[in-house]
Protein backbone atom coordinates (compact mmCIF):
# COMPACT_ATOMS: atom_id res chain seq x y z
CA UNK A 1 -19.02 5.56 -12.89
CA UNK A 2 -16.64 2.28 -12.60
CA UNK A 3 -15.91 0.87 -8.84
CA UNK A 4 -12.96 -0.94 -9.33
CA UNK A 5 -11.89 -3.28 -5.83
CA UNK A 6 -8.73 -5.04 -5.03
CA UNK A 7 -7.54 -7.12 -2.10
CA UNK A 8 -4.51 -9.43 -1.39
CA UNK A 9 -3.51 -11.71 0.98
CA UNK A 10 -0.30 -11.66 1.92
CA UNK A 11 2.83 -14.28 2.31
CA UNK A 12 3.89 -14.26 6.09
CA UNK A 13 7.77 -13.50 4.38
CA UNK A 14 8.49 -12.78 0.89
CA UNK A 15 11.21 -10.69 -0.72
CA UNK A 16 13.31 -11.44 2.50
CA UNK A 17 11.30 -9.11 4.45
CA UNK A 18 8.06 -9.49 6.91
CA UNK A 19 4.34 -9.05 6.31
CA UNK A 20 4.44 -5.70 8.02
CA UNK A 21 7.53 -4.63 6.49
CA UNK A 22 5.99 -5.57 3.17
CA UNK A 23 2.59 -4.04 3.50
CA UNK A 24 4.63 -0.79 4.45
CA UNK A 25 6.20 -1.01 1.07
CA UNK A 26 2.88 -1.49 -0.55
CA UNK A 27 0.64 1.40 1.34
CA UNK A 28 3.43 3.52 0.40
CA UNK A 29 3.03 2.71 -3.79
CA UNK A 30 -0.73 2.43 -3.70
CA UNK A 31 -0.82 6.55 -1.60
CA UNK A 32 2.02 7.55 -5.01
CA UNK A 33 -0.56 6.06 -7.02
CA UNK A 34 -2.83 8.14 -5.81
CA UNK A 35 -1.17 11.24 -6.54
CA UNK A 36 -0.04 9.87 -10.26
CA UNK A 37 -2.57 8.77 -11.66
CA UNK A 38 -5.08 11.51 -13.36
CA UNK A 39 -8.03 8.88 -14.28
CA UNK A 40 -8.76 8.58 -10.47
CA UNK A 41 -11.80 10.38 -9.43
CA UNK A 42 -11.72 8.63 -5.96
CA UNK A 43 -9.25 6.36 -3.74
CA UNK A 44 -8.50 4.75 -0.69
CA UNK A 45 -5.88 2.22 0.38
CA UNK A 46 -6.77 0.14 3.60
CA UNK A 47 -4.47 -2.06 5.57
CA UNK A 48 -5.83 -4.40 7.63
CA UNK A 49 -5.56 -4.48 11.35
CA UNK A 50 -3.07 -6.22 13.40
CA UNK A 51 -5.88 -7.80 15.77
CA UNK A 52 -7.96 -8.70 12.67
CA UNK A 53 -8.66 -12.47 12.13
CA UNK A 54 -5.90 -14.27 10.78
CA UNK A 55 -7.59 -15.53 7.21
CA UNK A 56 -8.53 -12.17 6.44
CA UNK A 57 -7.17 -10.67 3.51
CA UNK A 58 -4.48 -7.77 4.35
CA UNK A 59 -4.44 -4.93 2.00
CA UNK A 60 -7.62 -3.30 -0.34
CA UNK A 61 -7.63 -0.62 -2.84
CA UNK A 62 -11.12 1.06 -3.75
CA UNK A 63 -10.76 3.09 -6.72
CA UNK A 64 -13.74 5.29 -8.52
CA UNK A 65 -13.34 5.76 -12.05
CA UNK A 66 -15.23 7.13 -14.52
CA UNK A 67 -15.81 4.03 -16.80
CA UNK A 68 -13.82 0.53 -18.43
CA UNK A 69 -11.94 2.58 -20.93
CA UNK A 70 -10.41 5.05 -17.57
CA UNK A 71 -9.71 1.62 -15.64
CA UNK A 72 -8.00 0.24 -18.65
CA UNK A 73 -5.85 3.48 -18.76
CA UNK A 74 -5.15 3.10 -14.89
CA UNK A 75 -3.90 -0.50 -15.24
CA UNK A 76 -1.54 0.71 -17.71
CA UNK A 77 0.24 3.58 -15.48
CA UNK A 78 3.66 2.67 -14.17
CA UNK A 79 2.41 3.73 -11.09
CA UNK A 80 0.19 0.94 -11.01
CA UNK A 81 2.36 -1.32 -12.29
CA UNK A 82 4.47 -1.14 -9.62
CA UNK A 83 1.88 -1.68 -7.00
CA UNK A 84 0.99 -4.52 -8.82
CA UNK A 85 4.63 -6.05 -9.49
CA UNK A 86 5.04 -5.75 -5.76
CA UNK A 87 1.97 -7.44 -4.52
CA UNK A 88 1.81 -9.84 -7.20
CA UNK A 89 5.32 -10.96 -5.67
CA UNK A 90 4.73 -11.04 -1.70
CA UNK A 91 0.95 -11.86 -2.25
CA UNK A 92 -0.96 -15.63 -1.88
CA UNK A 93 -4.44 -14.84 -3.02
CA UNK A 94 -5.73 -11.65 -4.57
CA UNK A 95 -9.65 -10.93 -4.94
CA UNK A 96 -11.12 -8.23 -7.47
CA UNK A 97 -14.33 -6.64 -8.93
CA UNK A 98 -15.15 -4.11 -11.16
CA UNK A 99 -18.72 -2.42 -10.88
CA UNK A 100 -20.84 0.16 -11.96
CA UNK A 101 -22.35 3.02 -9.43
């Protein structure tokens, strides 16, 4: 089985809206994702607290699959495009690994 990890920092204001307002957008894709996407044998979306320390990254995605050919599959659902489109455009940094467990 494939662990597949994602985290993003996010822009204080991007798209014309707020952090918040933009991590709201994002929780809400990543929990469709979750019910789209068939290759998912596990999932959870975190958001990070409001008290948390201020260069800590925002928003993580941990995602079981079962190996590199299911994750290649997952990265190619329009589900997860969209996630990615919208972080990708209100993000600074994003951090990912891929294991096996």
């Amino acid at each position: 089985m494939l662990r597949h990890i994602v985290t993003y920092k996010f822009l204080p204001e991007a798209q014309g809206r707020t952090k918040l307002e933009n991590l709201s957008i994002a929780k809400a894709l990543a929990d469709e994702m979750a019910k789209k996407i068939p290759e998912l044998i596990s999932f959870c979306c975190g958001v990070g607290s409001p008290e948390q320390k201020a260069d800590n990254y925002d928003i993580i995605l941990i995602c079981d699959l079962k190996d590199f050919d299911t994750l290649t599959a997952y990265k190619q659902n329009p589900a997860h495009k969209a996630f990615g489109t919208h972080c990708h455009a209100v993000s600074s940094d994003r951090a990912a690994i891929d294991f096996e467990i």
